[in-house]
N, C-alpha and C. Protein backbone atom coordinates (compact mmCIF):
# COMPACT_ATOMS: atom_id res chain seq x y z
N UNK A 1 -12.02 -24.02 15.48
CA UNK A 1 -10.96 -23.56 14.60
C UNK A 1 -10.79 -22.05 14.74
N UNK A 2 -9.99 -21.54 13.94
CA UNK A 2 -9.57 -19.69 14.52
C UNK A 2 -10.53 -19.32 13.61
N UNK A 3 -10.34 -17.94 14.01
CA UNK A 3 -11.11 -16.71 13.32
C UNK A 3 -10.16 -15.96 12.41
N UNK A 4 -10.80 -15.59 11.74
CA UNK A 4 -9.23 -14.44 10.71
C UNK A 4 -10.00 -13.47 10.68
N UNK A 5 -9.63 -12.59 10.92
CA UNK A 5 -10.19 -10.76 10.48
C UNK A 5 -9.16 -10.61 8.96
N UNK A 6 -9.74 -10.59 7.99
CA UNK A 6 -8.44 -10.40 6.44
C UNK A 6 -9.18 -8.39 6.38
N UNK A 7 -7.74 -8.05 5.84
CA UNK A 7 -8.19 -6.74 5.25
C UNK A 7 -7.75 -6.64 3.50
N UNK A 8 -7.83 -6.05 2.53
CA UNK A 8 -7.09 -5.67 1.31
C UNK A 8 -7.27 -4.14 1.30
N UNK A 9 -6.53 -3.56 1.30
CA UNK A 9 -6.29 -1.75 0.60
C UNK A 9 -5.07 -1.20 -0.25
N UNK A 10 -5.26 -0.61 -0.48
CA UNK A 10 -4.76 0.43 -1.57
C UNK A 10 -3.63 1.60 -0.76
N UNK A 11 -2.23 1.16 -0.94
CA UNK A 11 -1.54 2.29 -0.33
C UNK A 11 -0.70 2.92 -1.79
N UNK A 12 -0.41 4.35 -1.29
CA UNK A 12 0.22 4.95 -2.28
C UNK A 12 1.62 4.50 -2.00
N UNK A 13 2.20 4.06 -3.24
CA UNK A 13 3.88 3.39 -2.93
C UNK A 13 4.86 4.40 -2.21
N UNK A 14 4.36 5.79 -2.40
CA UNK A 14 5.62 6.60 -1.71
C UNK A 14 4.98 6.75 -0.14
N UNK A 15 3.88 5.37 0.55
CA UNK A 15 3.99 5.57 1.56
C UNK A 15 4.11 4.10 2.26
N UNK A 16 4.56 2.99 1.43
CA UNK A 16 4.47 1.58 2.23
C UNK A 16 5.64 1.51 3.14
N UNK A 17 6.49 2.96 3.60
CA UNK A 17 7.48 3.04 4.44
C UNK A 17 6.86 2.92 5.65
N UNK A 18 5.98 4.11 5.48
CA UNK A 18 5.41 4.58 6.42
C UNK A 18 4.07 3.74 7.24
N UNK A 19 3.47 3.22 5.73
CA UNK A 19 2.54 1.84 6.21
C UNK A 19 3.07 0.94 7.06
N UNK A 20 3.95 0.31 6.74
CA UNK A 20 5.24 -0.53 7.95
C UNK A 20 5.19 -0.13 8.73
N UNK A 21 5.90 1.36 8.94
CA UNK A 21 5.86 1.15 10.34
C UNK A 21 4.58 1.63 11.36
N UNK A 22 3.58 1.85 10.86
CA UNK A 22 2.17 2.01 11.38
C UNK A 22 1.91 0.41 11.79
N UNK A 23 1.61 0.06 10.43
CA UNK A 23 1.16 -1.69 10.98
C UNK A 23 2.35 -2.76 11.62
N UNK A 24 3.74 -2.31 11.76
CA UNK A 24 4.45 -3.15 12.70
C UNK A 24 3.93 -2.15 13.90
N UNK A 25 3.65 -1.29 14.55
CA UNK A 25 3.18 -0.26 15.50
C UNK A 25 2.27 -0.99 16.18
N UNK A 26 0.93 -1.57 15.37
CA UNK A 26 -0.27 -1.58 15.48
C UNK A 26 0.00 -3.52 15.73
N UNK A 27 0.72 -3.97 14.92
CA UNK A 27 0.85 -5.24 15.04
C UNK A 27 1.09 -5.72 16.25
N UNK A 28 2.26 -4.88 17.17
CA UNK A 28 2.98 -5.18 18.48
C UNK A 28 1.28 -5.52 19.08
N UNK A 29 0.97 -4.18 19.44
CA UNK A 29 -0.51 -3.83 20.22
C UNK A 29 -1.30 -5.09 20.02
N UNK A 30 -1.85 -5.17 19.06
CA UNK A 30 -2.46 -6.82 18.54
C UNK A 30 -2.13 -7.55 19.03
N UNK A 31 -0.77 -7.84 18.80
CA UNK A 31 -0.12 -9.54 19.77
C UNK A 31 -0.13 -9.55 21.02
N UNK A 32 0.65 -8.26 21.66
CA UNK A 32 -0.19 -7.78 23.02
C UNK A 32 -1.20 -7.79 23.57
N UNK A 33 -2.32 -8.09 22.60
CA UNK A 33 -3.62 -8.16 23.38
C UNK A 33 -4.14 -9.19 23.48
N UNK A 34 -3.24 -10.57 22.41
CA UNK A 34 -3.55 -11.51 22.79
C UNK A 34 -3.78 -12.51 20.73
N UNK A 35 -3.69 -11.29 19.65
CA UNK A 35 -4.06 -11.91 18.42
C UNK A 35 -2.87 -13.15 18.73
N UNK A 36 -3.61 -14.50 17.52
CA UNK A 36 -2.42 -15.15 17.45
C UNK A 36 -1.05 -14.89 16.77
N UNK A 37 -1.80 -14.23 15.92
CA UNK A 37 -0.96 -13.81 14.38
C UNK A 37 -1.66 -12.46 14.05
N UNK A 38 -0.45 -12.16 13.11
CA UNK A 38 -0.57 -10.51 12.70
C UNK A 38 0.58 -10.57 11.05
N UNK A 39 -0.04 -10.37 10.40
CA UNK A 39 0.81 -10.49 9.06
C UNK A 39 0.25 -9.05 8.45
N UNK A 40 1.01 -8.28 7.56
CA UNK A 40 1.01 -7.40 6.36
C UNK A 40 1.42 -8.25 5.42
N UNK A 41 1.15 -8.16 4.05
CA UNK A 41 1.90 -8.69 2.99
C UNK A 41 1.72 -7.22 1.60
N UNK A 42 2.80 -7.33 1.11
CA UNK A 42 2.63 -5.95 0.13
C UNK A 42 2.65 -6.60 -1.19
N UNK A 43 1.75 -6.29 -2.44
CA UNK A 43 1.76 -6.90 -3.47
C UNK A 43 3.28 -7.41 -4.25
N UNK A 44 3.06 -8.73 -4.82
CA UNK A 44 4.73 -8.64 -5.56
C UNK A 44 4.17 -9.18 -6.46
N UNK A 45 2.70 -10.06 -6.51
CA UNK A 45 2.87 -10.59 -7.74
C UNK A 45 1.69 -10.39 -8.20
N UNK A 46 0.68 -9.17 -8.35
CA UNK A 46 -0.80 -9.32 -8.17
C UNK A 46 -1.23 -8.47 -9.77
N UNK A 47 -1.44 -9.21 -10.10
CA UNK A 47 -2.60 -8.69 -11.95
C UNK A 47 -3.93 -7.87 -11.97
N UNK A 48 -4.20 -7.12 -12.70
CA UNK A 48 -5.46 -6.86 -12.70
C UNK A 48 -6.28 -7.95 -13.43
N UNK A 49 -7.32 -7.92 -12.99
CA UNK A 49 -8.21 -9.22 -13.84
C UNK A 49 -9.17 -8.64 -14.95
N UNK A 50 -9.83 -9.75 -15.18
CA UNK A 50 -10.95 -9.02 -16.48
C UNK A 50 -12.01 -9.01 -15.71
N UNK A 51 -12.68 -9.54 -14.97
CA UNK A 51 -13.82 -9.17 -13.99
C UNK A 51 -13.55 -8.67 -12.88
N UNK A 52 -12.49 -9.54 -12.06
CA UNK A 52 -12.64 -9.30 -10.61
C UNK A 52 -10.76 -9.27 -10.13
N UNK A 53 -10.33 -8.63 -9.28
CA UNK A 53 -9.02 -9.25 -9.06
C UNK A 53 -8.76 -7.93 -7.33
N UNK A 54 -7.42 -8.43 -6.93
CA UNK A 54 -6.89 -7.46 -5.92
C UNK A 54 -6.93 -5.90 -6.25
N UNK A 55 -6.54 -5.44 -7.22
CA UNK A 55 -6.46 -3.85 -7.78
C UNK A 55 -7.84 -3.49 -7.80
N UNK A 56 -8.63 -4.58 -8.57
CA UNK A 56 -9.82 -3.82 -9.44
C UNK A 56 -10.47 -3.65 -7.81
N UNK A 57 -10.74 -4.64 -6.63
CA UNK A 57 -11.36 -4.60 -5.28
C UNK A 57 -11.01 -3.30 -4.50
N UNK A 58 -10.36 -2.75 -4.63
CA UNK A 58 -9.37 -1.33 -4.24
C UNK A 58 -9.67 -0.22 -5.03
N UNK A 59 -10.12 0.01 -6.74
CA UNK A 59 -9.61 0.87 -7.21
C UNK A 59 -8.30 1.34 -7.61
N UNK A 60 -7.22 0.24 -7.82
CA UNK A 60 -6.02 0.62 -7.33
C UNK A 60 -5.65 1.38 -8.36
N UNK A 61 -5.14 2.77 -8.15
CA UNK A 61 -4.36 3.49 -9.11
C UNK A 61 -3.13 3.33 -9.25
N UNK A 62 -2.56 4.24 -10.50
CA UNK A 62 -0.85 3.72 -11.22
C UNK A 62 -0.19 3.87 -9.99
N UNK A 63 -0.06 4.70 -9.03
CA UNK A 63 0.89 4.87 -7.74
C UNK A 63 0.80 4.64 -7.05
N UNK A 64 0.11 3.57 -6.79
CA UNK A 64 -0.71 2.80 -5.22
C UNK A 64 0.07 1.31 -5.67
N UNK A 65 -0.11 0.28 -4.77
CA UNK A 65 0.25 -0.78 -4.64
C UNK A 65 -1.27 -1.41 -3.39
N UNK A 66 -1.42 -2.58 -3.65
CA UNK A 66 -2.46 -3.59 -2.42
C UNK A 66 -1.22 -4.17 -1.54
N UNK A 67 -2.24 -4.33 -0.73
CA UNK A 67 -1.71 -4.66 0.90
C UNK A 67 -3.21 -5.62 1.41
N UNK A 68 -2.39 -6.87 1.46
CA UNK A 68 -3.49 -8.09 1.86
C UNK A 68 -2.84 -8.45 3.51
N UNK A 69 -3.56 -8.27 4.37
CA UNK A 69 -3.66 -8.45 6.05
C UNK A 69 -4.13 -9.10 6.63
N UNK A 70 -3.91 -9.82 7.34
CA UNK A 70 -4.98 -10.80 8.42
C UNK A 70 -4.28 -10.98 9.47
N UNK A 71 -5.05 -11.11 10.47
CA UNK A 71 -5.13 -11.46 11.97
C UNK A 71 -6.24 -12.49 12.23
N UNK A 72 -5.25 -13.60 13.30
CA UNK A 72 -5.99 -14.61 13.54
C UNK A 72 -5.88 -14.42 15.04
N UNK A 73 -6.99 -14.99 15.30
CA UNK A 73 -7.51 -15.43 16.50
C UNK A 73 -8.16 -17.03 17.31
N UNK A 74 -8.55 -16.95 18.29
CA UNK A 74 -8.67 -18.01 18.60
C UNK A 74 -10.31 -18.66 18.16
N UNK A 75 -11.10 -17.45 18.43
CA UNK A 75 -12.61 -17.35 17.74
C UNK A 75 -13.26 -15.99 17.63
N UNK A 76 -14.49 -16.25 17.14
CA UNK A 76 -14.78 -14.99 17.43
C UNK A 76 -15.20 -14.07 18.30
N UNK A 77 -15.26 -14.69 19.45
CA UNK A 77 -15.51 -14.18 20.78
C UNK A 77 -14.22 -13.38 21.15
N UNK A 78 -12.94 -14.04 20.93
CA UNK A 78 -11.85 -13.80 21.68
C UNK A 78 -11.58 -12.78 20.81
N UNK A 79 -11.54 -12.90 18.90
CA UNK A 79 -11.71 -11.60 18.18
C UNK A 79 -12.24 -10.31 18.32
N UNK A 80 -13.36 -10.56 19.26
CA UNK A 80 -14.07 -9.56 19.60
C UNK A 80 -13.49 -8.93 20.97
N UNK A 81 -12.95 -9.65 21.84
CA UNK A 81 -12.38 -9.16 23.16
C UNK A 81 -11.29 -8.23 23.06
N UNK A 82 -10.18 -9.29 21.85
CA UNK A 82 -9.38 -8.62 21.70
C UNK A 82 -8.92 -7.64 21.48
N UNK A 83 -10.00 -7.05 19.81
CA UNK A 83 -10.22 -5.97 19.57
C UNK A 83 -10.46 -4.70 20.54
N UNK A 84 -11.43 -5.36 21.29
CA UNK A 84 -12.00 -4.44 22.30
C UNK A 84 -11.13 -3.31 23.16
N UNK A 85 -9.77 -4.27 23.26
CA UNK A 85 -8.64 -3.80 23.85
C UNK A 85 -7.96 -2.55 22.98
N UNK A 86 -7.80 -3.39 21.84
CA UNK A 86 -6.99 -3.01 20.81
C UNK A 86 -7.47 -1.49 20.61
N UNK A 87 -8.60 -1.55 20.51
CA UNK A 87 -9.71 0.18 19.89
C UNK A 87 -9.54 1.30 21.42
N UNK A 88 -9.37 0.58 22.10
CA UNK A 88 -8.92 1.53 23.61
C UNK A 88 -7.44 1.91 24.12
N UNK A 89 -6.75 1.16 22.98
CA UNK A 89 -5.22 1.31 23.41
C UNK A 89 -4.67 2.58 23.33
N UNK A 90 -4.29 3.26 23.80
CA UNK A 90 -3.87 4.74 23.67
C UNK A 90 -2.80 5.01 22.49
N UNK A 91 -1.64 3.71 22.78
CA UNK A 91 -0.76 4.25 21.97
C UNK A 91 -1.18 3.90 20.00
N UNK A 92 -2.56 3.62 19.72
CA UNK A 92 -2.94 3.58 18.27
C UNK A 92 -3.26 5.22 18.15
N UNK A 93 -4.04 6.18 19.45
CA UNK A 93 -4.49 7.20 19.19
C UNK A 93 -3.62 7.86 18.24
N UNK A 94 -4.32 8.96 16.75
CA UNK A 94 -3.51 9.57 16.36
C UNK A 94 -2.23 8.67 15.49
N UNK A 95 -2.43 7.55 15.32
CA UNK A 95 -2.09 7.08 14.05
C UNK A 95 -1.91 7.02 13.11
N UNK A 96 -3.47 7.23 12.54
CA UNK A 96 -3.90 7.37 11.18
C UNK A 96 -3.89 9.39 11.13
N UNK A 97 -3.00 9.68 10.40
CA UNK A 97 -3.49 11.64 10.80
C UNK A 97 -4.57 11.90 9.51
N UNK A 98 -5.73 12.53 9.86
CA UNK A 98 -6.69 12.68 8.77
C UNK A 98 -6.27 13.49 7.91
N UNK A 99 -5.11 14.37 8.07
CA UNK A 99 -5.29 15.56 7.84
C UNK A 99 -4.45 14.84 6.26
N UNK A 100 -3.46 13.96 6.93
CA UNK A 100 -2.26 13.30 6.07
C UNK A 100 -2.08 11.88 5.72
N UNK A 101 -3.39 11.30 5.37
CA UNK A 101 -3.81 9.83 5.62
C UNK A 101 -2.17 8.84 5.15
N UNK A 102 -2.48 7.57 5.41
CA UNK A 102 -1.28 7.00 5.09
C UNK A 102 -1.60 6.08 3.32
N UNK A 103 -3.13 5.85 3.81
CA UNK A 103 -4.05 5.38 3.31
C UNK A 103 -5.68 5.82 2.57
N UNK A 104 -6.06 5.48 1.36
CA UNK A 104 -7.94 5.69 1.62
C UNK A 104 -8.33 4.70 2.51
N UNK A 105 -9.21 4.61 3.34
CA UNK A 105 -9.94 3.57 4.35
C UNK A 105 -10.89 3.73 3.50
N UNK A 106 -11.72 4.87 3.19
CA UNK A 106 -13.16 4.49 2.12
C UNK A 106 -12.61 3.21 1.02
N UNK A 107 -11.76 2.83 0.84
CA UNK A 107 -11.38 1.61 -0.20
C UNK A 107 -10.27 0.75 0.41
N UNK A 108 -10.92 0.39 1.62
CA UNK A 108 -10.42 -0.52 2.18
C UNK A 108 -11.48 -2.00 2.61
N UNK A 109 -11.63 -2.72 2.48
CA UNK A 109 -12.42 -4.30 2.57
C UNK A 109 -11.68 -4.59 3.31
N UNK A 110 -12.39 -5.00 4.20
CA UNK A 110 -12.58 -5.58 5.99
C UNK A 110 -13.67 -6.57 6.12
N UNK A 111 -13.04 -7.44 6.98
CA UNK A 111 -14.50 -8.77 7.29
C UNK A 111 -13.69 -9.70 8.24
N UNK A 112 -14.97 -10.31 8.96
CA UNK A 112 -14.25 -11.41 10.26
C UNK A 112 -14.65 -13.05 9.13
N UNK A 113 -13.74 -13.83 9.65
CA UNK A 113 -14.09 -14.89 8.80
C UNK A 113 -13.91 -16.41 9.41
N UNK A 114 -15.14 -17.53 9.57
CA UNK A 114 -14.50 -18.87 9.99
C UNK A 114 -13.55 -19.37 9.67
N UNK A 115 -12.93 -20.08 10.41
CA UNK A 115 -11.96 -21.40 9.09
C UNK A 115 -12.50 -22.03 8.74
N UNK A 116 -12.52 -22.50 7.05
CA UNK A 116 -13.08 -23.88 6.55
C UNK A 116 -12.03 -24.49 6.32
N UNK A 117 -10.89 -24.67 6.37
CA UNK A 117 -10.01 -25.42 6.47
C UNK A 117 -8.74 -24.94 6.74
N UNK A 118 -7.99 -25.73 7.48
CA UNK A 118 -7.05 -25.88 8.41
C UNK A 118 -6.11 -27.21 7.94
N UNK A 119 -4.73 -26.69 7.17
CA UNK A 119 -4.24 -28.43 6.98
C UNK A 119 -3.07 -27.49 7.37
């Protein structure tokens, strides 16, 4: 069954312009290298919870919005190949500008994951 790499983070709303077009940027590169799939999704319908929820996993502040991501693959081998490509691609260099993030990455959740189900 595939592999999913999921991400969740925290963008500031006066930059999910700019998030777009980074991760449609970054998305091309991905499919190019072979991901099956490449999705962004930007919050529309997401609550804070009383224990646990999307915001509270982020920190999300009043001017931020979550951004839930995944990329699938074929396994995790091929996840791993792919990537491999992906982290050497020139045109990601200089992407992310530190100076002017788009994003926090320190409050960003990342993980590779099996499928347990597939319908």
């Amino acid at each position: 069954m595939a592999y999913v790499d999921g991400y969740v983070l925290a963008v500031p709303k006066s930059n999910v312009e700019k998030y777009r077009e980074m991760a449609s940027k970054a998305g091309a590169v991905w499919r190019e290298h072979g991901a099956l799939e490449y999705r962004e999704c930007v919050a529309e319908d997401v609550k804070s919870g009383e224990l646990t929820s999307f915001p509270q996993s982020v920190m999300l502040k009043p001017d931020e919005t979550v951004i839930f991501a995944w990329i699938v693959f074929e396994s995790r081998a091929h996840r791993d190949a792919v990537n491999a490509k992906v982290m050497s691609d020139p045109r990601l260099e200089g992407m992310m500008s530190k100076d002017d993030p788009i994003f926090d990455g320190k409050r960003m959740i990342f993980g590779g994951f099996e499928t347990l189900v597939a319908v």
